[in-house]
PDB file of N, CA and C in Angstrom:
ATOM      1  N   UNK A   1     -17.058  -4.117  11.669  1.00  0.00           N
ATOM      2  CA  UNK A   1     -16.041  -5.027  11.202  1.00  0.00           C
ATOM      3  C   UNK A   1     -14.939  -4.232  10.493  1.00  0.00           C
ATOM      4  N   UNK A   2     -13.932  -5.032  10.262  1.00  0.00           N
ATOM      5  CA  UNK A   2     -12.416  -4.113   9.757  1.00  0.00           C
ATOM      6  C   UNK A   2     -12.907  -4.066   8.189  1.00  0.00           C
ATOM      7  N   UNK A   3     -12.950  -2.890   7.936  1.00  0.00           N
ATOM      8  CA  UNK A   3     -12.872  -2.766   5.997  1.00  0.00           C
ATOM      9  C   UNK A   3     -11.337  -1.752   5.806  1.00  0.00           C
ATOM     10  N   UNK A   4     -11.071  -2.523   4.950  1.00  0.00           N
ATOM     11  CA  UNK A   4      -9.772  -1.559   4.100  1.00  0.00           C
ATOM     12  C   UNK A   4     -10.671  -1.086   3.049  1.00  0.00           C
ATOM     13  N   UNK A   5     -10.361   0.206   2.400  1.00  0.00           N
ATOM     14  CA  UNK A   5     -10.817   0.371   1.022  1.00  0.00           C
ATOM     15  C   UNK A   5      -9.794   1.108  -0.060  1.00  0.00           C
ATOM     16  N   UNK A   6      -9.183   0.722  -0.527  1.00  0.00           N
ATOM     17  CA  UNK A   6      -8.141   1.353  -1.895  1.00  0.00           C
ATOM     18  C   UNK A   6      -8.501   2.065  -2.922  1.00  0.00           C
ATOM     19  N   UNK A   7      -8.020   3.086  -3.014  1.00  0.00           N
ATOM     20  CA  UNK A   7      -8.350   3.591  -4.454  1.00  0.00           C
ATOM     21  C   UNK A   7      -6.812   4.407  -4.763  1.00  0.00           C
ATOM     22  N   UNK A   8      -6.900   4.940  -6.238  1.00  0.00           N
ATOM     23  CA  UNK A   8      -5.845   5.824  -6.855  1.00  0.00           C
ATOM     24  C   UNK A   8      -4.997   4.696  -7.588  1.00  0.00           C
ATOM     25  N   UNK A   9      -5.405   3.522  -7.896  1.00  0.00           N
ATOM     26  CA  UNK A   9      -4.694   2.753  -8.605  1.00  0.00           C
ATOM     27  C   UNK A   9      -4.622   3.389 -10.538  1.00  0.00           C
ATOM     28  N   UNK A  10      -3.869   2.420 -11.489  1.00  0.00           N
ATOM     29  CA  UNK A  10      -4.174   3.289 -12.488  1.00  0.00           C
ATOM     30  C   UNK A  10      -3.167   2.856 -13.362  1.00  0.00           C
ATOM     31  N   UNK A  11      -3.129   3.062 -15.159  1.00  0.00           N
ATOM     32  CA  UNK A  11      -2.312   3.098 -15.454  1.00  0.00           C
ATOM     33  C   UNK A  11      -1.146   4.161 -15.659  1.00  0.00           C
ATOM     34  N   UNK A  12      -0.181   3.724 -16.027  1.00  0.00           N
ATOM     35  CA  UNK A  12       1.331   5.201 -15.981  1.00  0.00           C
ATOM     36  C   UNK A  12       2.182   4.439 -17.003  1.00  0.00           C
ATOM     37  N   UNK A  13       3.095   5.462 -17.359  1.00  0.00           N
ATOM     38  CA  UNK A  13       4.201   5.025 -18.032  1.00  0.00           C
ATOM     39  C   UNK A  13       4.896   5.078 -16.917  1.00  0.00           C
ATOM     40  N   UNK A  14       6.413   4.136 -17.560  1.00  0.00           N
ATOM     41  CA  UNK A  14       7.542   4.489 -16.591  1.00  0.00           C
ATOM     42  C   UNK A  14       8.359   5.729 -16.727  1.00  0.00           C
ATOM     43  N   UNK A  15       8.579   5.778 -15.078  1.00  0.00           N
ATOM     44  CA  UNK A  15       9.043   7.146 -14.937  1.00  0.00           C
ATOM     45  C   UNK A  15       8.324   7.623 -13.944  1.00  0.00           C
ATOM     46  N   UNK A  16       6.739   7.884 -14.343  1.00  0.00           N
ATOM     47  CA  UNK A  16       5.516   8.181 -13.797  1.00  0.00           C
ATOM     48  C   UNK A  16       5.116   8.114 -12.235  1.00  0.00           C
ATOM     49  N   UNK A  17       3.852   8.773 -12.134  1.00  0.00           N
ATOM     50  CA  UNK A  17       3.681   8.683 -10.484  1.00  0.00           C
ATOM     51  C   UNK A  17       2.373   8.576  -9.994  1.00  0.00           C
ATOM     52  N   UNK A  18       2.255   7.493  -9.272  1.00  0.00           N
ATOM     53  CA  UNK A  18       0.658   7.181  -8.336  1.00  0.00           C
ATOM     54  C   UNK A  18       0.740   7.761  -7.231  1.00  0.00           C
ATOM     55  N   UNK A  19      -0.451   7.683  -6.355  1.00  0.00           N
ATOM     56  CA  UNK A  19      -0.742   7.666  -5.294  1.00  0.00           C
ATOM     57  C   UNK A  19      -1.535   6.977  -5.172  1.00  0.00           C
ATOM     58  N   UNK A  20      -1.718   6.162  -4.411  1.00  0.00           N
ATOM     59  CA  UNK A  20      -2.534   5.125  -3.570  1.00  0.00           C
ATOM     60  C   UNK A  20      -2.893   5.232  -2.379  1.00  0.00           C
ATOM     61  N   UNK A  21      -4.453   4.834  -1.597  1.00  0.00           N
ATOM     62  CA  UNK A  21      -4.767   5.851  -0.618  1.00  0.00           C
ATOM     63  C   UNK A  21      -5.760   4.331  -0.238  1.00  0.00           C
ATOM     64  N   UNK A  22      -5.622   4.196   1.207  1.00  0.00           N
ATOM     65  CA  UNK A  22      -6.435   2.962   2.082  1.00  0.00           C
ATOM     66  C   UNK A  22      -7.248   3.622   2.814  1.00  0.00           C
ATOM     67  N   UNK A  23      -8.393   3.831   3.077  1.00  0.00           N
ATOM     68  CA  UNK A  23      -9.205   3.790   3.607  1.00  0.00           C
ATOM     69  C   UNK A  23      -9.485   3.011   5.145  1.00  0.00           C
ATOM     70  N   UNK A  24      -9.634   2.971   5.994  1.00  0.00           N
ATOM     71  CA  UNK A  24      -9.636   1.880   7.058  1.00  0.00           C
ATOM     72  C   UNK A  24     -11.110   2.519   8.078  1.00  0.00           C
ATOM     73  N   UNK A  25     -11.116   1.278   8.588  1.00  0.00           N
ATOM     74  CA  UNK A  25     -12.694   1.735   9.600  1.00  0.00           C
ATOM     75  C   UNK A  25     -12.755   0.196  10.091  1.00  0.00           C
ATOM     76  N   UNK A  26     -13.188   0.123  11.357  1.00  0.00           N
ATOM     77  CA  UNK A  26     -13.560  -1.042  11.989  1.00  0.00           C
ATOM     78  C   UNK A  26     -12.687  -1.090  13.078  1.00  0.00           C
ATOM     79  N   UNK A  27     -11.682  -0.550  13.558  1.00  0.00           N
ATOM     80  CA  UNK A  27     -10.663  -0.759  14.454  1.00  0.00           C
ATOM     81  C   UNK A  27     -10.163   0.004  14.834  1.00  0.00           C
ATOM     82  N   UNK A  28      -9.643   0.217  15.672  1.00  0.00           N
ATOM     83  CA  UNK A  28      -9.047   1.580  16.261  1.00  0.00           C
ATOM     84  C   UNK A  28      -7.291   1.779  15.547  1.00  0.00           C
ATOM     85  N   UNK A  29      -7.623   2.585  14.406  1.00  0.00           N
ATOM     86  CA  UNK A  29      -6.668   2.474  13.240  1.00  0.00           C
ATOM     87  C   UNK A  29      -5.171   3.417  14.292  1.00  0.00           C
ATOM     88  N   UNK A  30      -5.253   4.059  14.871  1.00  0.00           N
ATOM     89  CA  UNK A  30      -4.029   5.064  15.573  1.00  0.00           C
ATOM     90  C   UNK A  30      -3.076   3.980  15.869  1.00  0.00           C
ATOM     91  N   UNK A  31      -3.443   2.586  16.621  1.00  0.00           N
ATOM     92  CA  UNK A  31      -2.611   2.006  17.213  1.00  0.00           C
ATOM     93  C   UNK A  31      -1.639   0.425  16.550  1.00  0.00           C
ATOM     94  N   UNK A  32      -2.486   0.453  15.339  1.00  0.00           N
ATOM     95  CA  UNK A  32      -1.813  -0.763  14.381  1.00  0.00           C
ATOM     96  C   UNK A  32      -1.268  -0.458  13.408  1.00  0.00           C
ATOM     97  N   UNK A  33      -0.513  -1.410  13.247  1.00  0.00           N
ATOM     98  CA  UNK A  33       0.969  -0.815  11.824  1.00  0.00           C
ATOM     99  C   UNK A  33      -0.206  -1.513  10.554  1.00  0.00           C
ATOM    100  N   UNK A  34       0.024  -0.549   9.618  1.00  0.00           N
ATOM    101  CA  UNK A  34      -0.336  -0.789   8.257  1.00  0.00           C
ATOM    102  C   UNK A  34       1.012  -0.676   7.227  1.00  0.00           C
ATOM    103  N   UNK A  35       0.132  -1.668   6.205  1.00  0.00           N
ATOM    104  CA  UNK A  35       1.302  -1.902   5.478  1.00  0.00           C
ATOM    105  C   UNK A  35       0.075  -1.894   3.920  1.00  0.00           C
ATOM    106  N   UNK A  36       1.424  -2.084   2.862  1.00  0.00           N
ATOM    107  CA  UNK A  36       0.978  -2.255   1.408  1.00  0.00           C
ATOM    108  C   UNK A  36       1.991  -3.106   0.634  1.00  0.00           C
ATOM    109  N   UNK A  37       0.698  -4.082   0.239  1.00  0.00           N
ATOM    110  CA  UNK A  37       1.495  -5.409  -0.197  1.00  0.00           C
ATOM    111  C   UNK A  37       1.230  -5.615  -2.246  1.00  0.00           C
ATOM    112  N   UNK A  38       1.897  -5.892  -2.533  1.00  0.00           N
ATOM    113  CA  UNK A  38       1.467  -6.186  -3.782  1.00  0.00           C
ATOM    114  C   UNK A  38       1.857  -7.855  -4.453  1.00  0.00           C
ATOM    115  N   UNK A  39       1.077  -8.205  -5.637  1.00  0.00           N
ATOM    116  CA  UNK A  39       0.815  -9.142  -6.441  1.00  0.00           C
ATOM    117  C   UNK A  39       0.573  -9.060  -7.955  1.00  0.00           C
ATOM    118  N   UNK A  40       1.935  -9.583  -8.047  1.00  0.00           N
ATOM    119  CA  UNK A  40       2.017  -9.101  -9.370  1.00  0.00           C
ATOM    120  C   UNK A  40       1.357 -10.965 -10.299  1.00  0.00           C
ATOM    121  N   UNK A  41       0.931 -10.800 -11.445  1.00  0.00           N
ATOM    122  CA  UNK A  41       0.613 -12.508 -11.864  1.00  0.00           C
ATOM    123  C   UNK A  41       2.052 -13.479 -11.969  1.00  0.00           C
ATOM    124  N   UNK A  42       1.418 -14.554 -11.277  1.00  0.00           N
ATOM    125  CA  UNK A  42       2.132 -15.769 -11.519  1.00  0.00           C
ATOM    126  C   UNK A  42       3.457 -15.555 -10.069  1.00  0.00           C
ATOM    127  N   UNK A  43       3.068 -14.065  -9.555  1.00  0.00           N
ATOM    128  CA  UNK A  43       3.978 -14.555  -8.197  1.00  0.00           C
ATOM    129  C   UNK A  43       3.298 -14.301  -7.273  1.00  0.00           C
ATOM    130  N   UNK A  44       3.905 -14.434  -5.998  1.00  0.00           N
ATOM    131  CA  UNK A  44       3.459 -14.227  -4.821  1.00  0.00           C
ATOM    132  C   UNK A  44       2.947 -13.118  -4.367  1.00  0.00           C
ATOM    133  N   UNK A  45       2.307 -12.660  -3.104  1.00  0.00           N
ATOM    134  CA  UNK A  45       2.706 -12.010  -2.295  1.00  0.00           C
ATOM    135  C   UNK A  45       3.440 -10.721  -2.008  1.00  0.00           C
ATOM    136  N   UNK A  46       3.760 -10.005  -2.313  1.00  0.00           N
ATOM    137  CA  UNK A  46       5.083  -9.571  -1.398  1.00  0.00           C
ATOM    138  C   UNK A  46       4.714  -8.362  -0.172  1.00  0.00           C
ATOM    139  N   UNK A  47       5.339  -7.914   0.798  1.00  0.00           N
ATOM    140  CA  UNK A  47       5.201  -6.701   1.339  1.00  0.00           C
ATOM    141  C   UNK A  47       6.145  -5.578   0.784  1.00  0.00           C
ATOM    142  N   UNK A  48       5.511  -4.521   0.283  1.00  0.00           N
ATOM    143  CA  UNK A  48       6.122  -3.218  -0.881  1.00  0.00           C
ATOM    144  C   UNK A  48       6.273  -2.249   0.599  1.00  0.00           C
ATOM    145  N   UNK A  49       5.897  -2.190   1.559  1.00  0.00           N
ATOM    146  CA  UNK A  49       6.244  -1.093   2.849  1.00  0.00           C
ATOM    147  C   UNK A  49       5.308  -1.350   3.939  1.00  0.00           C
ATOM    148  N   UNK A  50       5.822  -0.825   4.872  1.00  0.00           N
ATOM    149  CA  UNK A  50       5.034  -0.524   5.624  1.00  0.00           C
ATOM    150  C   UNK A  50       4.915   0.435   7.336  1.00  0.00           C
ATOM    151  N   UNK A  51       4.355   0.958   7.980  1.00  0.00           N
ATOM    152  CA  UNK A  51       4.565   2.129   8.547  1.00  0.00           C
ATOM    153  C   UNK A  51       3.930   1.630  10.112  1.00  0.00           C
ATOM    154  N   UNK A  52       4.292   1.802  10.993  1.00  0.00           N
ATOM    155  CA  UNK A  52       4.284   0.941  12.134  1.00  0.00           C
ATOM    156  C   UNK A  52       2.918   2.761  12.968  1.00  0.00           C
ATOM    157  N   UNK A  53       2.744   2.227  14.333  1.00  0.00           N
ATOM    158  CA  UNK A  53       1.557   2.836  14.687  1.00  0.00           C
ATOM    159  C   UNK A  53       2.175   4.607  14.738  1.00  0.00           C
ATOM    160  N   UNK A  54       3.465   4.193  15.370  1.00  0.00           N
ATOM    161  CA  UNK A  54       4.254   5.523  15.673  1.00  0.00           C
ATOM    162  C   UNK A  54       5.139   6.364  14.335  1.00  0.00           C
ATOM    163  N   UNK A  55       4.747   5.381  13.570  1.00  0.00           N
ATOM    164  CA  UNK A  55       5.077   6.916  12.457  1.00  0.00           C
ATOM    165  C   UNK A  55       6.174   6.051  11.591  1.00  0.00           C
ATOM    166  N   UNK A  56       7.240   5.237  11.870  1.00  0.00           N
ATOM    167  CA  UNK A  56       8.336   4.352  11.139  1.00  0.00           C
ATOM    168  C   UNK A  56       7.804   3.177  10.056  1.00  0.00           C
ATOM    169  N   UNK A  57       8.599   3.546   8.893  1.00  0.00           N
ATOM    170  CA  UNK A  57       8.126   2.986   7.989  1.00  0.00           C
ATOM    171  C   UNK A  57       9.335   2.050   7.724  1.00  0.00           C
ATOM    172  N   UNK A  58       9.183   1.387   7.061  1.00  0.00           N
ATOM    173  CA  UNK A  58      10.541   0.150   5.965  1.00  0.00           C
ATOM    174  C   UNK A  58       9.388   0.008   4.778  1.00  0.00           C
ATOM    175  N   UNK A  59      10.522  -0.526   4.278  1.00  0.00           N
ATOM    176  CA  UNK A  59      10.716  -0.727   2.431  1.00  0.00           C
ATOM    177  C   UNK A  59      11.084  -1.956   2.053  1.00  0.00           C
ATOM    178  N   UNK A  60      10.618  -2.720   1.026  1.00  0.00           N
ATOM    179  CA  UNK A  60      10.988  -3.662   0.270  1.00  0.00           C
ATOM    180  C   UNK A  60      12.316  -2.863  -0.799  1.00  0.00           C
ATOM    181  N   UNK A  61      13.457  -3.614  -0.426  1.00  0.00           N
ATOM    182  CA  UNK A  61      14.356  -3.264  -0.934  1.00  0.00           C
ATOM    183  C   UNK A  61      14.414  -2.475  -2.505  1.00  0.00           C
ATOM    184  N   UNK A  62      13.338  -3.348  -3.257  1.00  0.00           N
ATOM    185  CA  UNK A  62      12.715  -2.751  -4.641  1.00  0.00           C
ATOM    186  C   UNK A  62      12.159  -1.692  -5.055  1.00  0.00           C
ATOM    187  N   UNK A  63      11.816  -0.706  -3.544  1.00  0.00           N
ATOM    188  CA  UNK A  63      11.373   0.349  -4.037  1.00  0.00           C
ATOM    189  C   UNK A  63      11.772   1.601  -3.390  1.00  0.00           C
ATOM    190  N   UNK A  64      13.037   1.247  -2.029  1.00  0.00           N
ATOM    191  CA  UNK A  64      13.317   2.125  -1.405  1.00  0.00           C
ATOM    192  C   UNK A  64      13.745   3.409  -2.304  1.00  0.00           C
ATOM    193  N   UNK A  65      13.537   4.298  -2.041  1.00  0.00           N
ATOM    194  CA  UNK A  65      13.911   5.588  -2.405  1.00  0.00           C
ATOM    195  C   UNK A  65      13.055   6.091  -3.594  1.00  0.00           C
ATOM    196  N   UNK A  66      11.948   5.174  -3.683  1.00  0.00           N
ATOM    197  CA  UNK A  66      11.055   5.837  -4.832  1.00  0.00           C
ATOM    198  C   UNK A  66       9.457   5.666  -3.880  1.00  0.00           C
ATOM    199  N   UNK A  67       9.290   4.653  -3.336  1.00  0.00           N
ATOM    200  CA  UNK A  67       7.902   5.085  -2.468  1.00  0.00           C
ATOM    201  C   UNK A  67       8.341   5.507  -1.196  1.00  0.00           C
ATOM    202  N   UNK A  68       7.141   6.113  -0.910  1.00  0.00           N
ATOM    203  CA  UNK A  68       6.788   6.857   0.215  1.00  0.00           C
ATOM    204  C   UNK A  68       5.639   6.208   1.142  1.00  0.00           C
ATOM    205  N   UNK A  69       5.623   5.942   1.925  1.00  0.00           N
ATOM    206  CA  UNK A  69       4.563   5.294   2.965  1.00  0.00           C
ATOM    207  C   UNK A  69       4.287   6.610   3.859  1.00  0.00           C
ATOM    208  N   UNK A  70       3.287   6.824   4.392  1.00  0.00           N
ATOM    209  CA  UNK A  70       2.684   7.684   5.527  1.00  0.00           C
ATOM    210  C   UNK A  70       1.275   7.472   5.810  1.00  0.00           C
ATOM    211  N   UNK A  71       1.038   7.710   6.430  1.00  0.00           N
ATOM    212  CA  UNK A  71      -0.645   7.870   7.674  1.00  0.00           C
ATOM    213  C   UNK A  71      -0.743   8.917   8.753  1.00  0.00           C
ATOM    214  N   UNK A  72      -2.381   9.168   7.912  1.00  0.00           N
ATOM    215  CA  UNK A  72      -3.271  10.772   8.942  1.00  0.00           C
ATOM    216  C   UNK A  72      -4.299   9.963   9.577  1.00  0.00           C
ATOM    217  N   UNK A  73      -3.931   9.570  10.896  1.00  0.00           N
ATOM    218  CA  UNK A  73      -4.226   8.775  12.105  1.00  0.00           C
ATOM    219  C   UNK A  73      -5.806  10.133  12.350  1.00  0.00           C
ATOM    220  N   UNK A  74      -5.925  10.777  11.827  1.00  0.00           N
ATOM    221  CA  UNK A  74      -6.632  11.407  12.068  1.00  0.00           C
ATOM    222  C   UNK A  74      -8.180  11.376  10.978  1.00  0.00           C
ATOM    223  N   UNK A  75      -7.854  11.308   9.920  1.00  0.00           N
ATOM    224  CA  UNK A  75      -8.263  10.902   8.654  1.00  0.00           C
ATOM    225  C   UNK A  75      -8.338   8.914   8.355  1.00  0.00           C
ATOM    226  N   UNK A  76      -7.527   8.570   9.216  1.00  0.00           N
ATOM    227  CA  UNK A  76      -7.879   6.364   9.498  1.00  0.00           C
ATOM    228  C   UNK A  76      -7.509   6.369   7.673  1.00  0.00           C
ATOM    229  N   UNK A  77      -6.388   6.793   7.552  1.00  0.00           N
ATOM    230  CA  UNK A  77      -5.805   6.522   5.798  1.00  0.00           C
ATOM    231  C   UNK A  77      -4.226   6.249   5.843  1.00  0.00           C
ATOM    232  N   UNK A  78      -3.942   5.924   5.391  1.00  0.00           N
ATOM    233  CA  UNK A  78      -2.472   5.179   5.284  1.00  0.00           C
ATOM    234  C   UNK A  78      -2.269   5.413   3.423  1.00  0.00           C
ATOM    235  N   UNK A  79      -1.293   6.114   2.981  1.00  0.00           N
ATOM    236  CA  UNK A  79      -0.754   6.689   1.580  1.00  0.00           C
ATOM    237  C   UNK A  79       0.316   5.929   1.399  1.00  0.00           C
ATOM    238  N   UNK A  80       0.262   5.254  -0.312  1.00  0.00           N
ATOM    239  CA  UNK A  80       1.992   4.970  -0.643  1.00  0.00           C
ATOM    240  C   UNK A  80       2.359   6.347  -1.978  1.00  0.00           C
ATOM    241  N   UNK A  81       2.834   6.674  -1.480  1.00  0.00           N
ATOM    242  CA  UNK A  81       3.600   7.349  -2.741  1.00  0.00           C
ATOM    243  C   UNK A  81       4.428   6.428  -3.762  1.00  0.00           C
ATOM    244  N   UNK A  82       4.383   6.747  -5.164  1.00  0.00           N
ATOM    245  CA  UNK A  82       4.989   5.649  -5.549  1.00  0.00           C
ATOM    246  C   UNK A  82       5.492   6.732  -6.959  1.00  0.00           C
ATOM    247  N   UNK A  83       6.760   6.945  -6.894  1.00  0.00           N
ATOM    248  CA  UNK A  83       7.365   7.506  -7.792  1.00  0.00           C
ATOM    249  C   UNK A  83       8.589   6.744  -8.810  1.00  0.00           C
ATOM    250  N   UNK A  84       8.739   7.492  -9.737  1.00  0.00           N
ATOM    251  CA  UNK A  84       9.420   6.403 -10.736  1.00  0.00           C
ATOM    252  C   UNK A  84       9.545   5.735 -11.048  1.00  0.00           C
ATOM    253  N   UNK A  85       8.000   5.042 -11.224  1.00  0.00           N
ATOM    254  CA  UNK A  85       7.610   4.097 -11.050  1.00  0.00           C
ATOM    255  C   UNK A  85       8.055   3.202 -12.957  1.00  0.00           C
ATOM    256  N   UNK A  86       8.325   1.344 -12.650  1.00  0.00           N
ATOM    257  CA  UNK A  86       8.706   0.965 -13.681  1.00  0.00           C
ATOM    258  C   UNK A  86       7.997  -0.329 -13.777  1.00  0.00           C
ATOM    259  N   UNK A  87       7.974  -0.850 -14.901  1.00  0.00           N
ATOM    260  CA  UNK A  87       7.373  -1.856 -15.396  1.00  0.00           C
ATOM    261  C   UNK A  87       7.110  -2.791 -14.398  1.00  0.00           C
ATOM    262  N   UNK A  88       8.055  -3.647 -13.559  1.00  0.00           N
ATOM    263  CA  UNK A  88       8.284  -4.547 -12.883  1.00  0.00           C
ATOM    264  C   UNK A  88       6.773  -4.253 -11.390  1.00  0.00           C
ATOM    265  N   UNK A  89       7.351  -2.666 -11.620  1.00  0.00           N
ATOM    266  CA  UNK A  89       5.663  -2.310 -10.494  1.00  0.00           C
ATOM    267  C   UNK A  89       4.533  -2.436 -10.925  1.00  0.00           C
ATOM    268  N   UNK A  90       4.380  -3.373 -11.620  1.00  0.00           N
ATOM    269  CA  UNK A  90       3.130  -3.471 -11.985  1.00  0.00           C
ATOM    270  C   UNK A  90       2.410  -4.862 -11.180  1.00  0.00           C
ATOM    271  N   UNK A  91       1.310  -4.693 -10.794  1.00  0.00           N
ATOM    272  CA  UNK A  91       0.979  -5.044  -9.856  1.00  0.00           C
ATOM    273  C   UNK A  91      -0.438  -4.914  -9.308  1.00  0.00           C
ATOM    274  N   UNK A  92      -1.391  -5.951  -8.683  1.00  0.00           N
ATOM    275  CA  UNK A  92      -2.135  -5.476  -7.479  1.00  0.00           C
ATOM    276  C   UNK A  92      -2.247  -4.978  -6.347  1.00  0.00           C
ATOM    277  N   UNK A  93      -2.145  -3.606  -6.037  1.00  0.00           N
ATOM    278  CA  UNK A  93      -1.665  -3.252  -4.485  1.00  0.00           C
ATOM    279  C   UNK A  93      -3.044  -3.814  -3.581  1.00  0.00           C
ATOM    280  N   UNK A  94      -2.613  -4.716  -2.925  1.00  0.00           N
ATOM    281  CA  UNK A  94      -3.566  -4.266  -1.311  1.00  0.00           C
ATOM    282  C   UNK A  94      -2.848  -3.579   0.304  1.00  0.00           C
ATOM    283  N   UNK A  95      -3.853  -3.063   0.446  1.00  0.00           N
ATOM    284  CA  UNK A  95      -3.516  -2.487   1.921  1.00  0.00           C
ATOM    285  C   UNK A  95      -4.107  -3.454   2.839  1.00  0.00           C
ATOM    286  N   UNK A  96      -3.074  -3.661   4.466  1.00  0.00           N
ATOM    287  CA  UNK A  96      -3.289  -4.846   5.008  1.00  0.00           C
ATOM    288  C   UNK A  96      -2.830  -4.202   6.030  1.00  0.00           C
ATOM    289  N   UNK A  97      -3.681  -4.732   7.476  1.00  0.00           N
ATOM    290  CA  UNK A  97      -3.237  -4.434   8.721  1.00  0.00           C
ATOM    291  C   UNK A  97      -3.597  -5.950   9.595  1.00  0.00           C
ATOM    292  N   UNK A  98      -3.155  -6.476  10.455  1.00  0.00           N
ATOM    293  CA  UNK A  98      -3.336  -7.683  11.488  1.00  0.00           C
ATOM    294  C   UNK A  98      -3.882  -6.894  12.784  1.00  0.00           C
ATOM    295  N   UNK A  99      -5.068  -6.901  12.873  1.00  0.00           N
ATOM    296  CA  UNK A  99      -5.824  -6.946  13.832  1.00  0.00           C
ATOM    297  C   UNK A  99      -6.311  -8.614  14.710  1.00  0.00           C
ATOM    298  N   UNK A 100      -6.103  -8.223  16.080  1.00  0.00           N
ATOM    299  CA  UNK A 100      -6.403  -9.130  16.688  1.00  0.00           C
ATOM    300  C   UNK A 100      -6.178 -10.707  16.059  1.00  0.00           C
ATOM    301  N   UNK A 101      -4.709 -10.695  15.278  1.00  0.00           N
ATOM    302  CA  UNK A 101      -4.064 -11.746  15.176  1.00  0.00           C
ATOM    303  C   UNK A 101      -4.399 -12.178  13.739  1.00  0.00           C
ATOM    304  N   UNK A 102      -5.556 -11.369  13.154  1.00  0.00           N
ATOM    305  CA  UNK A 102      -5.949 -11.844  12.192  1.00  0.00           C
ATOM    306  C   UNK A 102      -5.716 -10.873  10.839  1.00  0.00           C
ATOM    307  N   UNK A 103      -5.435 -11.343   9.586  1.00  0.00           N
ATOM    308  CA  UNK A 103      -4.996 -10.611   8.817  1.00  0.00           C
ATOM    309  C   UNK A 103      -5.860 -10.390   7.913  1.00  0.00           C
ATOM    310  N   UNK A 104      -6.432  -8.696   7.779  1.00  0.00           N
ATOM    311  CA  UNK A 104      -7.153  -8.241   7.011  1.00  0.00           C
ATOM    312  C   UNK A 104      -6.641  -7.501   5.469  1.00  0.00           C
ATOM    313  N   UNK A 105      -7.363  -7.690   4.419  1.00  0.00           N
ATOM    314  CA  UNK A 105      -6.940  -6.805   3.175  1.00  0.00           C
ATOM    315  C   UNK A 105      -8.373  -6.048   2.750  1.00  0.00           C
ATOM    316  N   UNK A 106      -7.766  -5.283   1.829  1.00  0.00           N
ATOM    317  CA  UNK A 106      -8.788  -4.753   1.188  1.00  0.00           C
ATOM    318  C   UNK A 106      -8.945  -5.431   0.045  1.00  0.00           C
ATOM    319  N   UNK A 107      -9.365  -4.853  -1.141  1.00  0.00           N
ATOM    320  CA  UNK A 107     -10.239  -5.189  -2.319  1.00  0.00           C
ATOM    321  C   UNK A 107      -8.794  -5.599  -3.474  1.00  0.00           C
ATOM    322  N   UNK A 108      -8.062  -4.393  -3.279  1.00  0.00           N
ATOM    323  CA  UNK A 108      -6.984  -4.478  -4.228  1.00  0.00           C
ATOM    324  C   UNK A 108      -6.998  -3.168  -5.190  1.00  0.00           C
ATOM    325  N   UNK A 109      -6.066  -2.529  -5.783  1.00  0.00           N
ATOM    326  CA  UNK A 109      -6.044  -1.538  -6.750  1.00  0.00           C
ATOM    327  C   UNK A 109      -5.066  -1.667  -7.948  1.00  0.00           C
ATOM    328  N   UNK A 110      -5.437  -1.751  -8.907  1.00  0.00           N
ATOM    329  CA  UNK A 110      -4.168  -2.126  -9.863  1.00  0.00           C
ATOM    330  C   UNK A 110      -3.369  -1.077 -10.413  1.00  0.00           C
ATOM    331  N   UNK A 111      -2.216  -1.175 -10.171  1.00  0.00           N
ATOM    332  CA  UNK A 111      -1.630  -0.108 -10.979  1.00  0.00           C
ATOM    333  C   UNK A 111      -0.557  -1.511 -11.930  1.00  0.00           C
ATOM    334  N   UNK A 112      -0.752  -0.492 -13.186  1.00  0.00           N
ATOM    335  CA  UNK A 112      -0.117  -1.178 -14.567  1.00  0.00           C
ATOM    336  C   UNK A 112       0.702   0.196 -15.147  1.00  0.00           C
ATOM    337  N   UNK A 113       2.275  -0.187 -15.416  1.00  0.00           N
ATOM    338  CA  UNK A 113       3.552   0.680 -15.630  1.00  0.00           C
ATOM    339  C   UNK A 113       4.101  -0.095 -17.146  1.00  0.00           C
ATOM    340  N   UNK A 114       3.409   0.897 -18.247  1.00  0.00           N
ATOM    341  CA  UNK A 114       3.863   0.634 -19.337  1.00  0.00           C
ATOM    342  C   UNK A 114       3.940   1.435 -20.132  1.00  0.00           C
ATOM    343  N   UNK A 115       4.652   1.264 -21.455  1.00  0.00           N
ATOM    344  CA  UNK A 115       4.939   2.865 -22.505  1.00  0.00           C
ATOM    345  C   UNK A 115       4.178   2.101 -23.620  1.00  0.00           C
TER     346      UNK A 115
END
């Protein structure tokens, strides 16, 4: 079955820098776009990036030029870099891919951005 698994969540000040790292197994990870979504309390949803099978990534306007999305199709892991990072990023990240129509997450990782 599809498992995501997250880790490298954490707290930081702002300014500061995570890495966040998905895990994947159950599916033949080379050929589906992964993405990383976050939830911050009392809102929604959102999609923070995401990196398609062939290597192209996009950005939630909020974080372009400070995260980094990539995947070692070889290693079935999908990375956000997340630099300069500020309060407002604070958040539950999950990692999420739609397999066979259906939309999988992982567990969740929290990263919290405070001084």
């Amino acid at each position: 079955q599809v498992q995501l698994v997250e880790s490298g969540g954490g707290s930081v000040q702002p300014g500061g820098s995570l890495r966040l790292s998905c895990a994947a197994s159950g599916f033949t990870f080379r050929v589906y776009t992964m993405g990383w979504y976050r939830q911050a309390p009392g809102k929604q949803r959102e999609l923070v990036a995401a990196i398609t099978y062939g290597g192209s990534p996009r950005y939630a306007d909020s974080v372009k030029g400070r995260f980094t999305i990539s995947r070692d199709n070889a290693k079935n892991t999908v990375l956000l870099q997340m630099n300069s990072l500020r309060s407002e990023d604070t958040a539950i990240y999950y990692c999420n891919t739609n397999y066979q129509l259906t939309d999988y997450w992982g567990q969740g990782t929290q990263v919290t951005v405070s001084s």
